[in-house]
N, C-alpha and C. Protein backbone atom coordinates (compact mmCIF):
# COMPACT_ATOMS: atom_id res chain seq x y z
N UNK A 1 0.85 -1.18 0.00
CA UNK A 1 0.00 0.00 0.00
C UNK A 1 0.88 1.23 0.00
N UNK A 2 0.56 1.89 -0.82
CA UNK A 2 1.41 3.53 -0.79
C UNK A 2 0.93 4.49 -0.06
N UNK A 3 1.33 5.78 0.48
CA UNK A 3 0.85 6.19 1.48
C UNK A 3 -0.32 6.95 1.26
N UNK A 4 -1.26 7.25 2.17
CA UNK A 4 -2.80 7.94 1.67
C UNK A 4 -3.30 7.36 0.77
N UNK A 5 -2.92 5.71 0.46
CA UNK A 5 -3.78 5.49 -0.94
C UNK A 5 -3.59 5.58 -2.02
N UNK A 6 -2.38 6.11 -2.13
CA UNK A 6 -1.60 6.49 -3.49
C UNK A 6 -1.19 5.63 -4.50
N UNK A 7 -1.45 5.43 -5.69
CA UNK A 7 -0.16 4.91 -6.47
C UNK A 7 0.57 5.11 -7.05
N UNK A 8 1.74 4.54 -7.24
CA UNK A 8 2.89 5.17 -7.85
C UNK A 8 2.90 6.41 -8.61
N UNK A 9 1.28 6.49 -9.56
CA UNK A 9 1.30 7.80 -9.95
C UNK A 9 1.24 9.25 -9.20
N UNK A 10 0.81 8.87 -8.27
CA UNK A 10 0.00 9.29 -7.28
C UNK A 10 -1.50 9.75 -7.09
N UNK A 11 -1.58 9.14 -7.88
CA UNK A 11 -3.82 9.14 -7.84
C UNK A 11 -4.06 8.46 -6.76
N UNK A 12 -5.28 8.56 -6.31
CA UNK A 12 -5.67 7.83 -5.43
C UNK A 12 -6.65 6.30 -5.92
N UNK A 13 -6.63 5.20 -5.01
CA UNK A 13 -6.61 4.24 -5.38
C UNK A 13 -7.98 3.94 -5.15
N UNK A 14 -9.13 4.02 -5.54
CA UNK A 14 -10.37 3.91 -5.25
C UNK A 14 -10.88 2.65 -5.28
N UNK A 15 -11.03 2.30 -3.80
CA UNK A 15 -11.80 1.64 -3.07
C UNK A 15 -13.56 1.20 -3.87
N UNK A 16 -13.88 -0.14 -4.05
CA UNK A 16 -15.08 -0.59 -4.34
C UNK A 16 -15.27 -1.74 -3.52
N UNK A 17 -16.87 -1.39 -2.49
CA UNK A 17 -17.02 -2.27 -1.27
C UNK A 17 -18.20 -3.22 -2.07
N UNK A 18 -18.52 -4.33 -1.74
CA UNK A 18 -19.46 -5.17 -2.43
C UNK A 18 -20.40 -5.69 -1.44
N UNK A 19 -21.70 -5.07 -1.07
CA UNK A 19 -22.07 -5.63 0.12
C UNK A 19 -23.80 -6.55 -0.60
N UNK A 20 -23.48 -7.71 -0.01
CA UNK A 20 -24.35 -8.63 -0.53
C UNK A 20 -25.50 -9.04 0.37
N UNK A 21 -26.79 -8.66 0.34
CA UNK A 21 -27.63 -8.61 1.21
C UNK A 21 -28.88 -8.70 1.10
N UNK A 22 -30.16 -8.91 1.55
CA UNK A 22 -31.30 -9.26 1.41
C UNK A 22 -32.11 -7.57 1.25
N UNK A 23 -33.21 -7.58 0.70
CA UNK A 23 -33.88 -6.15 -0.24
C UNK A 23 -33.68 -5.43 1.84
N UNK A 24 -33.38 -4.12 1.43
CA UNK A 24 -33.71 -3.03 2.29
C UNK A 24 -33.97 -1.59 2.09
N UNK A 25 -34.52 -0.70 3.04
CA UNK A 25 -35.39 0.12 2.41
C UNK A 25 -33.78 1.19 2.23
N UNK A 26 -34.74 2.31 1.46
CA UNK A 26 -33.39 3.20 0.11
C UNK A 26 -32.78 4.17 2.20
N UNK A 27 -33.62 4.33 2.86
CA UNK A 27 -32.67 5.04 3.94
C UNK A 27 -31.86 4.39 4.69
N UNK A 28 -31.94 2.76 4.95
CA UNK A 28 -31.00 2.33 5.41
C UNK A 28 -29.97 2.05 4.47
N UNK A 29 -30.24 2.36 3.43
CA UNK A 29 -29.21 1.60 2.05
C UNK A 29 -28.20 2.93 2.59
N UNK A 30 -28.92 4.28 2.66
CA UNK A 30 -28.27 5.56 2.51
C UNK A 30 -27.43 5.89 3.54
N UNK A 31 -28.05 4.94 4.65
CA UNK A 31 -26.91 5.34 5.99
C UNK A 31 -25.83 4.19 5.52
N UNK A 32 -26.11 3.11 5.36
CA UNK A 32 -24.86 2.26 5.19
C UNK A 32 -24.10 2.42 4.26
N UNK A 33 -24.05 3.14 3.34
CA UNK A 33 -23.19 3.71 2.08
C UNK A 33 -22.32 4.95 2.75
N UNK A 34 -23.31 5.70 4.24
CA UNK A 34 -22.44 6.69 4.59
C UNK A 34 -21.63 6.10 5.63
N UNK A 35 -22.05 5.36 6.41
CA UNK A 35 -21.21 4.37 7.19
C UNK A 35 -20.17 3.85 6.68
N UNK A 36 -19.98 3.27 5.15
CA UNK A 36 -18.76 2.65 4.87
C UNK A 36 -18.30 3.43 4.39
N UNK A 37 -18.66 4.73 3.84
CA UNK A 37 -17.50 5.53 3.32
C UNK A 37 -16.69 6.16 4.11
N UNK A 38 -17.33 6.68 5.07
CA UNK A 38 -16.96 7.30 6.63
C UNK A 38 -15.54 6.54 6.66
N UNK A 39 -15.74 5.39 7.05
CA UNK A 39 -14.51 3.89 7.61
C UNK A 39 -13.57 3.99 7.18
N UNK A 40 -13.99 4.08 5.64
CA UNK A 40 -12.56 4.00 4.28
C UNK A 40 -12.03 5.43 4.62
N UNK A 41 -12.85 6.50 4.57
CA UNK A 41 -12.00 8.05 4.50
C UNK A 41 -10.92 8.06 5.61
N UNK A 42 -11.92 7.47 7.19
CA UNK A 42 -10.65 7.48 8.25
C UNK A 42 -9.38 6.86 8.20
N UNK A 43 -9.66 5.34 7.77
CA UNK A 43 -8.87 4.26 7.57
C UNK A 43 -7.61 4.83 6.84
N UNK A 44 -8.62 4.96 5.71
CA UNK A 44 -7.02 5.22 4.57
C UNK A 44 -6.71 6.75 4.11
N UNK A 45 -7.57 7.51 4.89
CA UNK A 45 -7.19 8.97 4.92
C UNK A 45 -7.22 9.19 3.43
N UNK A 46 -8.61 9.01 2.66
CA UNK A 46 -8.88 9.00 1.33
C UNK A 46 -9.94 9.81 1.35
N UNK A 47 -10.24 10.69 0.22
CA UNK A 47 -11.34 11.58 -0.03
C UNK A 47 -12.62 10.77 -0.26
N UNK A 48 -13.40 11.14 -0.28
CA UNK A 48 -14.93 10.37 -0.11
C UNK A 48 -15.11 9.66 -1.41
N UNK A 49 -14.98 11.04 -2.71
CA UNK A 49 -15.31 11.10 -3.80
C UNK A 49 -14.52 9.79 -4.40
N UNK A 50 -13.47 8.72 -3.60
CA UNK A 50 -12.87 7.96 -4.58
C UNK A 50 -13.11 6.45 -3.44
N UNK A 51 -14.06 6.61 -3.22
CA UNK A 51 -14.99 5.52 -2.51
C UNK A 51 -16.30 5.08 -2.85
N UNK A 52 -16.53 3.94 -3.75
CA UNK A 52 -17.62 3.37 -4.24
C UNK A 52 -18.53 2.25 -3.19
N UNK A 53 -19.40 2.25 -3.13
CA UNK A 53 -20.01 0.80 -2.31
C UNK A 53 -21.24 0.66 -3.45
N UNK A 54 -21.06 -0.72 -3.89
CA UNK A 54 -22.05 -1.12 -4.51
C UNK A 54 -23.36 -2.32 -3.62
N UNK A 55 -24.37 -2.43 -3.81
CA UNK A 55 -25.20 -3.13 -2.74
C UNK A 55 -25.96 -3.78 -3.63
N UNK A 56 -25.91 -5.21 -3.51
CA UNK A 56 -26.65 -6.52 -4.56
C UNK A 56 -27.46 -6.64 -3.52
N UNK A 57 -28.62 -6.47 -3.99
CA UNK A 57 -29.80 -7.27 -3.15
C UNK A 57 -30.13 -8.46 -3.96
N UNK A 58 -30.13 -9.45 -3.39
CA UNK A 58 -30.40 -11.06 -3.24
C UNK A 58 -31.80 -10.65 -2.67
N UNK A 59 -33.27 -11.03 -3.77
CA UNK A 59 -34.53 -11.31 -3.22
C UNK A 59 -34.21 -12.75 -1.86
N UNK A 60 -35.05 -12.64 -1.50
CA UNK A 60 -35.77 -13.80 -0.21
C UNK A 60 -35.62 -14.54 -0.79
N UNK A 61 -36.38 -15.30 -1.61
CA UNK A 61 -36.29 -16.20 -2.89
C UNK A 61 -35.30 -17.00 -3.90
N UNK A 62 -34.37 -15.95 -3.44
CA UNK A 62 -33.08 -16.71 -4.24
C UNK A 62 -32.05 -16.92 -3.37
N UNK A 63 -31.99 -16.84 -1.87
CA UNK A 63 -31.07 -17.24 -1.05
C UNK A 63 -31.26 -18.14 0.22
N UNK A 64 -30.40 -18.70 0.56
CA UNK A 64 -30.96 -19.82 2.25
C UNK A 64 -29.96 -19.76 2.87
N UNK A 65 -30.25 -20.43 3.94
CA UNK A 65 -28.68 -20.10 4.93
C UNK A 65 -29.51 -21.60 5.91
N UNK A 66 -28.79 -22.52 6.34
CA UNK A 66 -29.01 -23.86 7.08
C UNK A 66 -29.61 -24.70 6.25
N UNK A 67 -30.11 -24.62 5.25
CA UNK A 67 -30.86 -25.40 4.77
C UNK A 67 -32.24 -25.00 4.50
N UNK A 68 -32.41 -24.06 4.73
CA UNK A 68 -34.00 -23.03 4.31
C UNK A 68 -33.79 -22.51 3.40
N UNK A 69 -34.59 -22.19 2.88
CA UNK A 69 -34.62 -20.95 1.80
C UNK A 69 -35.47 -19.53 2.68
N UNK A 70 -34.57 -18.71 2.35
CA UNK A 70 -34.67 -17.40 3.58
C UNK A 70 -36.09 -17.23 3.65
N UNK A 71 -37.00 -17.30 2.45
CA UNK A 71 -38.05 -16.68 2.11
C UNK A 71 -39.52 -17.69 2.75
N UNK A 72 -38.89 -19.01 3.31
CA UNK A 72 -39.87 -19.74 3.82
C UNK A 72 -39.36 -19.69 5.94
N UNK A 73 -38.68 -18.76 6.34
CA UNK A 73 -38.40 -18.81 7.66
C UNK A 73 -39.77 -17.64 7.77
């Protein structure tokens, strides 16, 4: 890692978070996009603007966890 995020050119190295999760409503989507950008800016002392979070919602329907399918718990 180069310092502040840098690379050799010295651009900054922009961060893309992948958060994989079941449907939620657009204001919690909006705090958790500000939540992880927050993390990355402190962390790596990076400007906001070069911090992406993308959010896959997985319907009920297409995921399970033990042996259920989420959408029949």
């Amino acid at each position: 890692m180069f310092p502040y995020g840098r690379n050799r050119q010295g651009s900054y190295v922009m961060p893309i978070v992948t958060v994989q999760q079941g449907p939620r409503s657009v204001e919690l989507k909006r705090e958790l996009v500000r939540q992880i950008t927050d993390a990355f800016v402190d962390a790596y002392r990076i400007p906001a603007e070069t911090v992406q979070v993308w959010i896959q919602e997985v319907p009920t329907d297409s995921w399970g966890a033990a042996g259920t399918l989420t959408a029949d718990k």
